[in-house]
Each structure stands twice: as structure tokens, then as C-alpha cells.
Protein backbone atom coordinates (compact mmCIF):
# COMPACT_ATOMS: atom_id res chain seq x y z
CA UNK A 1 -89.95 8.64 -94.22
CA UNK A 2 -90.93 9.99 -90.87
CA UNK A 3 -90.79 7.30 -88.18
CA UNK A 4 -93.43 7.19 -85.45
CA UNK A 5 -90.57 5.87 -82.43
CA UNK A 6 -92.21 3.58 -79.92
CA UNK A 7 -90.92 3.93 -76.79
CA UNK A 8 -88.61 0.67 -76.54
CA UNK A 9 -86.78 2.03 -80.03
CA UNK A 10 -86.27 5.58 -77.98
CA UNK A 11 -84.25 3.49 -75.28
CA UNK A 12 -82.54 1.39 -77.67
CA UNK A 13 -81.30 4.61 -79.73
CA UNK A 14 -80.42 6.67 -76.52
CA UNK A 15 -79.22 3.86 -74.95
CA UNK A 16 -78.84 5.54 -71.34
CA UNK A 17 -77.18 8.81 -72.20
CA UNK A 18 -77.82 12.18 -71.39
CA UNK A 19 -80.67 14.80 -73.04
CA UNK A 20 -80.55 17.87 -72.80
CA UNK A 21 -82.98 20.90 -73.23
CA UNK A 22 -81.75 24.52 -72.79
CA UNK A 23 -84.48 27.64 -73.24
CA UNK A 24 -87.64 28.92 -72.78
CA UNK A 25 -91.02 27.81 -72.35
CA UNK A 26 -91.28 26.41 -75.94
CA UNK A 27 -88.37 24.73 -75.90
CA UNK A 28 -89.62 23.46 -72.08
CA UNK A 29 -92.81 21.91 -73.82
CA UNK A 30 -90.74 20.07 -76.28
CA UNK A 31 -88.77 18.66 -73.38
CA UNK A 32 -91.51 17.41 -71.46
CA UNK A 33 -92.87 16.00 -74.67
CA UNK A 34 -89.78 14.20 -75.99
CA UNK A 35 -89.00 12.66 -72.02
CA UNK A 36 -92.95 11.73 -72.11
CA UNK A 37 -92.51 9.65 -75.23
CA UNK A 38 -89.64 7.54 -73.65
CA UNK A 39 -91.31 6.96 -70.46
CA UNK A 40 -94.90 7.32 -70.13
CA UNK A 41 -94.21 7.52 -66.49
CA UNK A 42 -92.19 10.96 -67.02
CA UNK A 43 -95.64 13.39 -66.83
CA UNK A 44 -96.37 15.42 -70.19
CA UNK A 45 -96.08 19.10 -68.87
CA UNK A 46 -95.11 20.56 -65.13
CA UNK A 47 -97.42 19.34 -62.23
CA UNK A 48 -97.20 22.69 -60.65
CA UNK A 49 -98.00 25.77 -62.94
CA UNK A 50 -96.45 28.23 -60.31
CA UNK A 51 -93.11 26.32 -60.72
CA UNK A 52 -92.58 26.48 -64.64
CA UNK A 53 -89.10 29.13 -64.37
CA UNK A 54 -87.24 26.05 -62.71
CA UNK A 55 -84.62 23.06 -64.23
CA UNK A 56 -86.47 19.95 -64.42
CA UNK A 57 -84.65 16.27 -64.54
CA UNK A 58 -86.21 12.92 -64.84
CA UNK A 59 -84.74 9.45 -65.46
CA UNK A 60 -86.71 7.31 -67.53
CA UNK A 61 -86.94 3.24 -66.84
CA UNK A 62 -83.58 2.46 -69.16
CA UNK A 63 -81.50 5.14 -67.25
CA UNK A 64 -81.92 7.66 -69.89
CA UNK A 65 -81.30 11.13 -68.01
CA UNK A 66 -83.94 14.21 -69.51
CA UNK A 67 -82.85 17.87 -68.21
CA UNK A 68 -84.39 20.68 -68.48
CA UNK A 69 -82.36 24.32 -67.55
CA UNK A 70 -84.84 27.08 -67.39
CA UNK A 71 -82.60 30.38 -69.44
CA UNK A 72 -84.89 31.98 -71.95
CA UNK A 73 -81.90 34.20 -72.50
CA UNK A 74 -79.05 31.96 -72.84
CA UNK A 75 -76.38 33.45 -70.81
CA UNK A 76 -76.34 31.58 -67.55
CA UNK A 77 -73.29 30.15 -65.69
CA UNK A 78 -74.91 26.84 -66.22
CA UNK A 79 -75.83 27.32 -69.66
CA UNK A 80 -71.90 28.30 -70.55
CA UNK A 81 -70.63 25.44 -68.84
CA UNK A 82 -73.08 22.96 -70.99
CA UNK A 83 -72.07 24.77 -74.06
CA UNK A 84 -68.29 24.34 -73.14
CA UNK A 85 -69.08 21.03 -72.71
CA UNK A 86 -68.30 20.53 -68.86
CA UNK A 87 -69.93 17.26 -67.61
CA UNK A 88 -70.56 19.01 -64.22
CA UNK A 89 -72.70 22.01 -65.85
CA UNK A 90 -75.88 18.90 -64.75
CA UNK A 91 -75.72 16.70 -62.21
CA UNK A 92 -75.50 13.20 -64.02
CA UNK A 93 -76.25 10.08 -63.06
CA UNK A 94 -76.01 8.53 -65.89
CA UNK A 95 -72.96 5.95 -67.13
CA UNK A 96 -71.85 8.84 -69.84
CA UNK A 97 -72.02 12.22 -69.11
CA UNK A 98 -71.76 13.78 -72.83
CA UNK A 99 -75.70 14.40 -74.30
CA UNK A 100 -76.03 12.53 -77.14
CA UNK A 101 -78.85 15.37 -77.82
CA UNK A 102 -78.42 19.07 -76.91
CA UNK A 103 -81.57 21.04 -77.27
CA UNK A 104 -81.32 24.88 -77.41
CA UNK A 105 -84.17 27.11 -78.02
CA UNK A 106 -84.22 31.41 -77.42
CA UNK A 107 -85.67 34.35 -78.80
CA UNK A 108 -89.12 35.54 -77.22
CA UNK A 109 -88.21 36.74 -74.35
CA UNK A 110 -85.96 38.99 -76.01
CA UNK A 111 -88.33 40.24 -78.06
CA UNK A 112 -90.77 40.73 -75.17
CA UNK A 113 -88.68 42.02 -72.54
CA UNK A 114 -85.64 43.97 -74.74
CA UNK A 115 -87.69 46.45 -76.97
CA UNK A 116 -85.54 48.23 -79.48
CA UNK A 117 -82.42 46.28 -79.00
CA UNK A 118 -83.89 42.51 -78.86
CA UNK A 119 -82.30 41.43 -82.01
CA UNK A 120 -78.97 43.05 -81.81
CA UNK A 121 -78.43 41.30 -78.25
CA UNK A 122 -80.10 37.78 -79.38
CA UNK A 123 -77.81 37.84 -82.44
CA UNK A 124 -75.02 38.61 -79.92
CA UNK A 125 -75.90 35.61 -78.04
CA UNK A 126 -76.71 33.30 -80.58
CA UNK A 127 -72.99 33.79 -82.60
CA UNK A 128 -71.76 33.76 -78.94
CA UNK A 129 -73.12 30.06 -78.36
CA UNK A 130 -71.96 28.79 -82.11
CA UNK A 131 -68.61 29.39 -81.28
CA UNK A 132 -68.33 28.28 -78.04
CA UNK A 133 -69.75 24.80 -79.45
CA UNK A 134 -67.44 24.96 -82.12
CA UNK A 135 -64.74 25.38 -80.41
CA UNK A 136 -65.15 22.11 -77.81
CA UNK A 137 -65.89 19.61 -80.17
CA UNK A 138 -67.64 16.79 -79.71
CA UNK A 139 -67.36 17.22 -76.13
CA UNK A 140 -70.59 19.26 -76.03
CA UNK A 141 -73.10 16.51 -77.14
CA UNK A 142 -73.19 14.08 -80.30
CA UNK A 143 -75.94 16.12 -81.92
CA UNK A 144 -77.35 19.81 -81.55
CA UNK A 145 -80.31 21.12 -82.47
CA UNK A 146 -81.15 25.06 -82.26
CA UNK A 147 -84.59 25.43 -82.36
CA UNK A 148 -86.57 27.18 -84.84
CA UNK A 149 -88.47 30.89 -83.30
CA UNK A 150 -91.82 29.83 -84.05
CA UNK A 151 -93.92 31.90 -85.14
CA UNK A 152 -96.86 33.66 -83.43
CA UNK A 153 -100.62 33.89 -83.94
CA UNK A 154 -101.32 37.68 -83.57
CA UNK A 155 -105.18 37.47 -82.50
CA UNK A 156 -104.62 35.41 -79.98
CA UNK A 157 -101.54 37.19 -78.16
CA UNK A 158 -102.33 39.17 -75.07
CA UNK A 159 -102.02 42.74 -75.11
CA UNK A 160 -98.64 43.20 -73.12
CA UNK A 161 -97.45 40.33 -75.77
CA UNK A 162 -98.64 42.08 -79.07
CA UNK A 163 -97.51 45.11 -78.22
CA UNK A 164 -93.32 43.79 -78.79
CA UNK A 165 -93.66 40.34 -80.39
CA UNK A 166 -94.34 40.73 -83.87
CA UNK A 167 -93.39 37.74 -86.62
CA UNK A 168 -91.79 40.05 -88.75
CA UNK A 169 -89.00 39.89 -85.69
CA UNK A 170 -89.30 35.95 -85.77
CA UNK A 171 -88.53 36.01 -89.80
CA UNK A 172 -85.16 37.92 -89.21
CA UNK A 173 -84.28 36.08 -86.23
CA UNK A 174 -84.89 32.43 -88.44
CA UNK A 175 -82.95 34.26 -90.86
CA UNK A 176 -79.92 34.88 -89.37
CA UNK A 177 -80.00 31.26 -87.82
CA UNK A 178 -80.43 29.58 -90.81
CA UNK A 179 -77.34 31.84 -92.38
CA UNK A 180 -75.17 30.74 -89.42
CA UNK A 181 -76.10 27.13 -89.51
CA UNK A 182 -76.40 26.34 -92.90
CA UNK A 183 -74.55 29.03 -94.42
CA UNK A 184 -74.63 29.73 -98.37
CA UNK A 185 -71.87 30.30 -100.69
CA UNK A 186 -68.88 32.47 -99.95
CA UNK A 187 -69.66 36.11 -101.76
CA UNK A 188 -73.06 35.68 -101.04
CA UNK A 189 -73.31 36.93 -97.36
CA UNK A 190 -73.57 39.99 -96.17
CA UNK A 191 -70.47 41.17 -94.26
CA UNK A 192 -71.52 41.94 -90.66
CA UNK A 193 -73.20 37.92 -90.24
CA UNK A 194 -70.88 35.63 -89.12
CA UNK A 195 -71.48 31.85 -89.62
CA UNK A 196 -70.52 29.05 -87.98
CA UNK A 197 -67.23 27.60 -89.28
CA UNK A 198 -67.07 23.71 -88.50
CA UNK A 199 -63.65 22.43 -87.19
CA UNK A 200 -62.43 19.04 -86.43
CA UNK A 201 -64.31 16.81 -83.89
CA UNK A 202 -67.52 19.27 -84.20
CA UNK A 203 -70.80 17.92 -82.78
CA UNK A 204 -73.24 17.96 -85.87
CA UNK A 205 -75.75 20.92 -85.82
CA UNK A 206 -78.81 21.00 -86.64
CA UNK A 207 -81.88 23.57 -87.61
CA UNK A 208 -85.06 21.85 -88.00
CA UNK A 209 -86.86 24.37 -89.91
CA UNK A 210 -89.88 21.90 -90.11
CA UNK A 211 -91.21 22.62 -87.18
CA UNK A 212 -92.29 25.69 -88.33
CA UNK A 213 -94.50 24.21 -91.15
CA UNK A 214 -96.39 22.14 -88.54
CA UNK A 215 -97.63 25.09 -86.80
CA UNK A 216 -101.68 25.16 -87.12
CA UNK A 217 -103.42 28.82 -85.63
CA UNK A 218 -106.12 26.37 -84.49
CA UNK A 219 -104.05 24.75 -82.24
CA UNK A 220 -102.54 27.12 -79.65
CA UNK A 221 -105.04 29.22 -77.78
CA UNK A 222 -102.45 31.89 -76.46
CA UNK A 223 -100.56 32.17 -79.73
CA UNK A 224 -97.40 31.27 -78.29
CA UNK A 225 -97.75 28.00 -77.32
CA UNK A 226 -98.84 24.87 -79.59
CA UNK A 227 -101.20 21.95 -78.49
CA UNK A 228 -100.11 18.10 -77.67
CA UNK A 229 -100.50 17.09 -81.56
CA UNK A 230 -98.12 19.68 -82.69
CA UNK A 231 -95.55 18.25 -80.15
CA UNK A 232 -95.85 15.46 -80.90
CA UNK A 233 -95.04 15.49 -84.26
CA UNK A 234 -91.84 18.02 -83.43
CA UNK A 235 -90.75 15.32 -81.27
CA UNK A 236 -90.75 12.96 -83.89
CA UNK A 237 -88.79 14.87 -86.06
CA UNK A 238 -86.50 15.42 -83.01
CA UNK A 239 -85.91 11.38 -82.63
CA UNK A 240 -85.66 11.04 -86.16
CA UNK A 241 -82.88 13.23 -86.69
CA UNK A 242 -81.30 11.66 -83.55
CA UNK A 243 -81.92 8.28 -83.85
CA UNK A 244 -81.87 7.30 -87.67
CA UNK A 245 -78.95 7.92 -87.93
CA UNK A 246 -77.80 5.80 -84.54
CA UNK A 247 -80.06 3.00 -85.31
CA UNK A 248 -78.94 0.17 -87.81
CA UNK A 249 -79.83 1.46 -91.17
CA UNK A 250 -81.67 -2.00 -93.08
CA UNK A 251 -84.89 -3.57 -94.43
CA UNK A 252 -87.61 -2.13 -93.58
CA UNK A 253 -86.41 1.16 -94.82
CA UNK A 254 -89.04 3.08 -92.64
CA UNK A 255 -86.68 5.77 -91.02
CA UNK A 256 -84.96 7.50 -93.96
CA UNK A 257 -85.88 11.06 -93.11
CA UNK A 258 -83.40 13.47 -91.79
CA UNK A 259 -80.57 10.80 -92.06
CA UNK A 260 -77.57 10.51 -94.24
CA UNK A 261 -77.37 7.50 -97.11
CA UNK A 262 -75.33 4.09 -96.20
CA UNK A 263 -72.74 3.72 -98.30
CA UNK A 264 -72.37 0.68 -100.36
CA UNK A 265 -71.02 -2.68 -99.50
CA UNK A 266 -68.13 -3.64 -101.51
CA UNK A 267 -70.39 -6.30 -103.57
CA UNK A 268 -72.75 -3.63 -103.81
CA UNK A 269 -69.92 -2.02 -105.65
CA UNK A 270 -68.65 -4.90 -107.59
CA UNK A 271 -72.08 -5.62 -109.47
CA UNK A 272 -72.71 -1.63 -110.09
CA UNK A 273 -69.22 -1.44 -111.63
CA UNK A 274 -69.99 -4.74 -113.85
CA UNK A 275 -73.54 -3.65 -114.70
CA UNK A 276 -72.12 -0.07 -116.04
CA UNK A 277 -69.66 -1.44 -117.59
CA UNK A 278 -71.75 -3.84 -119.57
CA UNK A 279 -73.80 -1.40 -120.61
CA UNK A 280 -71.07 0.88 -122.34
CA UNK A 281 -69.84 -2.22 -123.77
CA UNK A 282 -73.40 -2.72 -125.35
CA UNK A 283 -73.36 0.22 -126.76
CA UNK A 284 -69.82 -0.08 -128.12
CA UNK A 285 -71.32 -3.30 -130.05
CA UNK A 286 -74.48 -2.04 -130.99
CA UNK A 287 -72.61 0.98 -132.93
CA UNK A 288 -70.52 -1.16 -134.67
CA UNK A 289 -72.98 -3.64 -135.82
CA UNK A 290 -74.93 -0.69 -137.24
CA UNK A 291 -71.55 0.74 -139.26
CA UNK A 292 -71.16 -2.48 -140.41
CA UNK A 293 -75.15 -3.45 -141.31
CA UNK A 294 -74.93 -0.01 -143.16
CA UNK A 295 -71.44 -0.35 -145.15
CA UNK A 296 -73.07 -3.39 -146.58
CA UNK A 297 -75.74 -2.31 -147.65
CA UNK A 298 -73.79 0.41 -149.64
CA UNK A 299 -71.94 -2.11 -151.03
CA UNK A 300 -74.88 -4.01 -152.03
CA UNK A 301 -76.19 -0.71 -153.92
């Protein structure tokens, strides 16, 4: 079950760490929209259109610390240093520097500024920046989430735009992330993709494919980017794979999506184990009385 987080549950589950977005103007809108839902007083989108290419940071009422690094391309100094998991790569003011959320989101400005070789140098990137948060551990952030390409609506893209975005890009590009984060079975992977091999101490990554099945032509009006409704509902999906999992999992059970079962309490256990083994000795009974109700009735005959 999707959970609809108020904004006093968002502070309790963040609890006055760090989040942090890294990407392009997508993944900027999601920021603003995520911050905006912990602190009404955070605004909803930037209050000055001709600064949008800038970092953004806000600190919401419970000391919660939202930053934003403008790199639609991923290969900034700054961006390196968050995904090696320095605690300097953002000024902090926060009591713990590590993000309990890291937010990464790339693709179409490759695909609208690299023409024939987009894919070849996203890809590049995008193994690049698995590794690198492989290898530092949980020293990167507690969860990370690489965001979905979303895709476009054609009629509505500018000229300039249609001309080198096309979805057909998007669909390889989702592709390849999906193979990296959730890879399938050895033997069935083509040679050339590498995937992300999970070591020891690992921050848990995510790829909320979701998002894309939200996506409603009706509700962008320059094909790229989506209306208030649609982010709202990615953010909730966002907190939800954060925060059920942080919160304490009980009665109501209203926050079971994108969170792992609890495991059973030891009494849990106890009456399971007595319950099946009840039930096998039922059965062990019941046969028997039936061999027996039928051998005398032979002997009867």
C-alpha cells in the first residue's frame, strides 16, 4: 500500500539528515517537490526562472537539509565527490553528514546536446557512477535511487527538442539501467553490459521504474516536464521507499509498498511450528483410521 506521508511522518523518518538530489531539470522538479512536502515553507519550484542551472539548499523546520546540484551530465567535481561519499562534496549543516537519500537523475541532455554518440557516453557515465558507489559503501548515503528517463510526449516537444530526443533513445537508456541495477541471471546478459556487483557495506539501490507508469500526455505541456499531480505522486513513491522501511513496521499496516517483510517474532514462530505440525499429525491419524475403518470392513465381508 502506497502511503500518502504527512509532513510530521517525513521529519520523523528523516529525522534531520541530509537529501540529496543530483541531475537535471526533472530530477530538479522532484527535488523541489519532495523538500515542499516536508516543509510547506520550502517553495514548490525556483522563484527565479532565469536562475534554474544553479544548486539549491533549503533546511526545513526539523533541520532536515534538501540539496539540489545542478549536473545534467553527471561528471562534475562536486558530483564525484558526493558519489565517493565525501561529506564536504555539500556544505552541511546538519548533525550527520551522510544522505540518508541520494537522488540521481541524467540522460536528456545527452540526448539533446551529444547527437550520434549520446548513449555510448551516458552509458559511460552511468557504469562510471555504479562503481564508484559501490565501491564506498555505505558512506555514500543509506539509500539511492537512479531515476527513471522518462519518457517524452513527441507533439508537444519543440522543434530543436524533436529533432534529437526521441523515446526510442529513452527505452535503451531504461534498458541498460534496469540491467545494471537489477541485473538478470548469469548467461543471460549480453557481454559488453556491465552490472553493478554489490559488495559489503553497499548503500541499497534503487530504480523506481513506476514513475514511468504515472506519466499522463495530458499533463505536461512541453513534453518534457510533468505537472504538480504527477510529482506528487513520484514523491510519494520516493518517501515510501525511504521511509517504510525506517519507520516502525506495525498495526495499521498502511505502508507496505516498496518495503521488505518483518520477520517473525520468536512466538510468531513457536505457534507456526505447532500449528504445522499438528496438521501433519492430523493427517498421520486420519490415514490410519481409514486403513483401519477399511480392514474391518474386509473382515466383516
Amino acid at each position: 500500500m502506497l502511503y500518502n506521508y504527512p509532513s510530521r511522518d517525513i521529519s520523523t523518518c528523516l529525522a534531520s539528515r541530509r537529501v540529496v538530489f543530483v541531475g537535471d531539470s526533472v530530477t530538479r522538479q522532484l527535488f523541489y517537490s519532495v523538500a515542499h512536502s516536508a516543509d510547506e515553507s520550502i517553495p514548490s519550484e525556483p522563484e527565479d526562472n532565469d536562475k534554474k542551472h544553479v544548486d539549491y539548499k533549503f533546511t526545513s523546520k526539523d533541520n532536515t537539509e534538501f540539496s539540489f546540484v545542478w549536473d545534467p551530465y553527471l561528471n562534475s567535481t562536486q558530483t564525484n565527490d558526493i558519489l565517493r561519499g565525501s561529506v564536504d562534496s555539500v556544505s552541511s549543516t546538519s548533525a550527520i553528514h551522510t544522505p540518508a537519500l541520494l537522488v540521481v537523475g541524467s540522460g536528456l541532455w545527452y540526448l539533446r546536446y551529444d547527437g550520434a554518440d549520446a548513449l555510448r557516453r551516458w552509458e559511460a557515465t552511468i557504469e562510471e557512477a555504479l562503481e564508484r558507489i559501490n565501491a564506498n559503501g555505505d558512506s555514500v548515503a543509506d539509500t539511492v535511487v537512479f531515476l527513471p528517463v522518462e519518457n517524452l510526449v513527441p507533439s508537444k516537444l519543440s522543434k530543436e527538442r524533436a529533432a534529437t530526443m526521441h523515446n526510442t533513445d529513452i527505452d535503451a537508456m531504461n534498458s541498460d539501467l534496469r540491467h545494471r541495477i537489477h541485473p538478470p541471471l548469469e548467461g543471460y546478459l549480453p557481454p559488453p553490459l556491465k552490472v553493478l556487483r554489490t559488495g559489503v557495506g553497499a548503500p541499497r539501490i534503487a530504480f523506481p521504474e513506476a514513475f514511468l507508469e504515472m506519466l499522463d500526455p495530458s499533463q505536461t505541456t512541453d513534453g518534457i516536464h510533468y505537472s504538480e499531480k504527477i510529482l506528487k505522486a513520484q514523491t510519494d513513491v520516493l518517501l515510501n521507499l525511504r521511509c517504510n522501511e525506517v519507520l516502525p513496521k506495525k498495526f495499521p499496516l498502511d505502508k507496505t509498498c516498496c518495503r521488505s517483510y518483518p520477520s517473525i517474532s520468536t512466538y510468531q514462530f513457536l505457534i507456526l511450528a505447532i500449528l504445522t505440525s499438528w496438521a501433519f499429525i492430523a493427517k498421520f491419524y486420519s490415514a490410519q483410521l481409514c486403513k483401519q475403518s477399511l480392514a474391518n470392513t474386509l473382515a466383516v465381508g
